[in-house]
Protein backbone atom coordinates (compact mmCIF):
# COMPACT_ATOMS: atom_id res chain seq x y z
CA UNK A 1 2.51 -9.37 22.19
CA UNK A 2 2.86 -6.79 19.85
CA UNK A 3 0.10 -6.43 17.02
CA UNK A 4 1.18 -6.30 13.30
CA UNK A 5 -0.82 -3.22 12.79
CA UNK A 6 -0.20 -0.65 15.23
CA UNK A 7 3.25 -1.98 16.09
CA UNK A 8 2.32 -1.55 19.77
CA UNK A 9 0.75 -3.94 22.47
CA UNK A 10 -2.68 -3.02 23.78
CA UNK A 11 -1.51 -2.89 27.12
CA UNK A 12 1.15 -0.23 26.19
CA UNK A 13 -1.60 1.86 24.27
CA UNK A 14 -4.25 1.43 27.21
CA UNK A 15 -2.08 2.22 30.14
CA UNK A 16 1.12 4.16 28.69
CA UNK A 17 3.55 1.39 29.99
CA UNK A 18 5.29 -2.31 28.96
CA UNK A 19 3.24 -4.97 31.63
CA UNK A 20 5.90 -6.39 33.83
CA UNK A 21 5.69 -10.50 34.38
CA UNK A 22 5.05 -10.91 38.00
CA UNK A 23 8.68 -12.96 37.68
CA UNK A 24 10.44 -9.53 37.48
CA UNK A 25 8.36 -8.06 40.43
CA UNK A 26 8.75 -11.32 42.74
CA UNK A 27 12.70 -11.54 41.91
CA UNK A 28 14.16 -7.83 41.73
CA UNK A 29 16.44 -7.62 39.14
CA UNK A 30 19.47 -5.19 39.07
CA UNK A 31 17.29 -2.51 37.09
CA UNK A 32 14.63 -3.28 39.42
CA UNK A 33 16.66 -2.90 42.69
CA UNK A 34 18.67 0.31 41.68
CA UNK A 35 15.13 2.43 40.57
CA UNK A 36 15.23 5.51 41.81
CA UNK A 37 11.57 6.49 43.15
CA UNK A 38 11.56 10.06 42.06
CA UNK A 39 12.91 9.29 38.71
CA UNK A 40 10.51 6.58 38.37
CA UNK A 41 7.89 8.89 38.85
CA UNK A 42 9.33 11.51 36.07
CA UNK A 43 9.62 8.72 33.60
CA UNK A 44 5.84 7.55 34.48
CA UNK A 45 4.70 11.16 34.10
CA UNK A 46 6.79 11.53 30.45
CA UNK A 47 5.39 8.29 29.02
CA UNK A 48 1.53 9.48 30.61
CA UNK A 49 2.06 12.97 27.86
CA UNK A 50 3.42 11.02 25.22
CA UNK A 51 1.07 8.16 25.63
CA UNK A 52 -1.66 10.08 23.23
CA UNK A 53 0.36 10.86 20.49
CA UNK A 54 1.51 6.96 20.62
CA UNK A 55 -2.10 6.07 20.09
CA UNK A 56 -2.28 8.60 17.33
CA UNK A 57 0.74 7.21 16.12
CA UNK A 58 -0.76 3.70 15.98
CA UNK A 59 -4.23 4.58 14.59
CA UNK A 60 -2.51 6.25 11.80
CA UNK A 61 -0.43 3.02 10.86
CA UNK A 62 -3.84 0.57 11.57
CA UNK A 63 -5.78 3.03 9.04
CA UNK A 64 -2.95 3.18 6.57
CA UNK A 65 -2.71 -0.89 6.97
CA UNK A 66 -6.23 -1.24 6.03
CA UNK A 67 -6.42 1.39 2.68
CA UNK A 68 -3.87 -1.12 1.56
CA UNK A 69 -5.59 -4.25 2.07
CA UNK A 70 -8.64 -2.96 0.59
CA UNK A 71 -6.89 -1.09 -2.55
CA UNK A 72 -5.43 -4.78 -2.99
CA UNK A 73 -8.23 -7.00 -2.25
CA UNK A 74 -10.18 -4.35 -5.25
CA UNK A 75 -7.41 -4.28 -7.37
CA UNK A 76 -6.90 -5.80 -10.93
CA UNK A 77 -3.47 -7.11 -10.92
CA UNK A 78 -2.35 -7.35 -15.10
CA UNK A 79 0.93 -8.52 -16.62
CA UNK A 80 1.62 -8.96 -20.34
CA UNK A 81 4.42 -10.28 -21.72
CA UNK A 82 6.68 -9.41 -25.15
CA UNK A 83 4.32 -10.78 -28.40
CA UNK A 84 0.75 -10.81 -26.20
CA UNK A 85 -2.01 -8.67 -27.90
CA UNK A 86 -4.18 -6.09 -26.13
CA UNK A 87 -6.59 -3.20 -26.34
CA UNK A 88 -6.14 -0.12 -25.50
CA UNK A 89 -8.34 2.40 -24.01
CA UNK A 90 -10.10 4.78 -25.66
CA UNK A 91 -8.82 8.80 -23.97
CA UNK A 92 -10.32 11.61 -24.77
CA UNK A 93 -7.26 12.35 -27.17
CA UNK A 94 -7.52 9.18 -29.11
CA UNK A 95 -11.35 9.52 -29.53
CA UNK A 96 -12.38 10.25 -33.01
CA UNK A 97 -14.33 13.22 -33.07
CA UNK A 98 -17.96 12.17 -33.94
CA UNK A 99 -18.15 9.12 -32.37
CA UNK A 100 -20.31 10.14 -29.08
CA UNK A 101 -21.25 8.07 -26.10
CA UNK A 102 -22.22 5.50 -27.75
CA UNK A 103 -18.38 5.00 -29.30
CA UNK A 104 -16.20 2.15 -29.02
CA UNK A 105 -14.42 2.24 -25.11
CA UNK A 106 -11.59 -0.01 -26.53
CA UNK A 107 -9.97 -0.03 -29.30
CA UNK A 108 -7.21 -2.16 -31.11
CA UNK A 109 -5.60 -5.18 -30.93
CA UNK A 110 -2.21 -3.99 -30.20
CA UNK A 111 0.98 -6.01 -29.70
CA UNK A 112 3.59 -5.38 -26.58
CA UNK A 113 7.27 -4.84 -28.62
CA UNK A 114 8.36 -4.84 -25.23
CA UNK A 115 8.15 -3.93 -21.26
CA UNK A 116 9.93 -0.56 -20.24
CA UNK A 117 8.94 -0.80 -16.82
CA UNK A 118 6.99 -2.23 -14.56
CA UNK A 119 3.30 -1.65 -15.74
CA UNK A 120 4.17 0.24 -18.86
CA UNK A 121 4.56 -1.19 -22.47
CA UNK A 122 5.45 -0.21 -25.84
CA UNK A 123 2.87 -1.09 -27.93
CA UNK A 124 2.54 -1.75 -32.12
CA UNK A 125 -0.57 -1.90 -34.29
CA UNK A 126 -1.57 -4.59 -36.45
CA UNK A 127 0.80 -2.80 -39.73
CA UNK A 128 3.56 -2.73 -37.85
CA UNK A 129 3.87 0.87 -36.63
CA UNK A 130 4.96 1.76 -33.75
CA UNK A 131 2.94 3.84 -30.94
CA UNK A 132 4.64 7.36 -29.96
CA UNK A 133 4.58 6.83 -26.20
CA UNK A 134 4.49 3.96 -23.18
CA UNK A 135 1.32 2.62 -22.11
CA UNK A 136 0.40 1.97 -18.73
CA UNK A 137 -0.96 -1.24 -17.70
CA UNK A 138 -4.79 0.72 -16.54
CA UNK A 139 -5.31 1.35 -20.34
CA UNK A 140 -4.93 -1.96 -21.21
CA UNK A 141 -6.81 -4.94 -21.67
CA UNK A 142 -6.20 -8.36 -22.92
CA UNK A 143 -7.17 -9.61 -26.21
CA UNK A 144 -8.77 -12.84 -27.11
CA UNK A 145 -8.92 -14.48 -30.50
């Protein structure tokens, strides 16, 4: 059986070849009856020099598979909807210019005018004005009364 992961059976990565059920070996098929030795051989030989670059292959999507899980098991998933109020991040451009390290991190509440995409808002202050460009969703935190 194929793993989810590498997209390959261990069998196929171990020995460079499908396993054949002991059915197809006991009963010859038509495939199985018009093999050509020789040819056979070639084929085996092929499969043997591509075998390692299979398993390369296959380690690259098993690595790839895990980053993902782990990025999404660590991940902090937010969606905000039209009227919900936030805070936003405090940048280095949107830090006032004495405050220090000891300065606010967030700062607002803001409220989402609406969703241009997915994980980017456009965002108003409490006077109504508008903010010049779209927020993502990692500078943004929700806001509780």
């Amino acid at each position: 059986m194929a793993k989810s992961s590498t997209g390959e059976t261990t069998f196929s990565l171990a020995y460079g070849a499908e396993a054949l059920i002991p059915v197809e070996v006991g009963e010859p098929t038509l495939r199985y009856s018009q093999t050509n030795e020789e040819s056979n051989n070639e084929a085996m030989l092929i499969n043997l020099e591509l075998l390692e670059g299979c398993r390369d292959l296959a380690y690259v999507r098993k690595v790839a598979q895990k980053r993902e899980r782990y990025y999404n098991r660590r991940a902090n998933f937010r969606f905000f909807k039209e009227g919900d109020l936030v805070l936003r991040k405090v940048t280095q451009n949107t830090r006032e210019l004495n405050a220090g390290k000891l300065g606010p991190t967030w700062e607002g509440p803001y409220r989402i005018l609406a969703v241009t995409r997915k994980g980017s808002y456009e965002l108003e202050n409490q006077n109504g004005d508008k903010l010049p460009s779209n927020w993502n969703v990692a500078h943004l935190k929700r806001y509780y009364l």
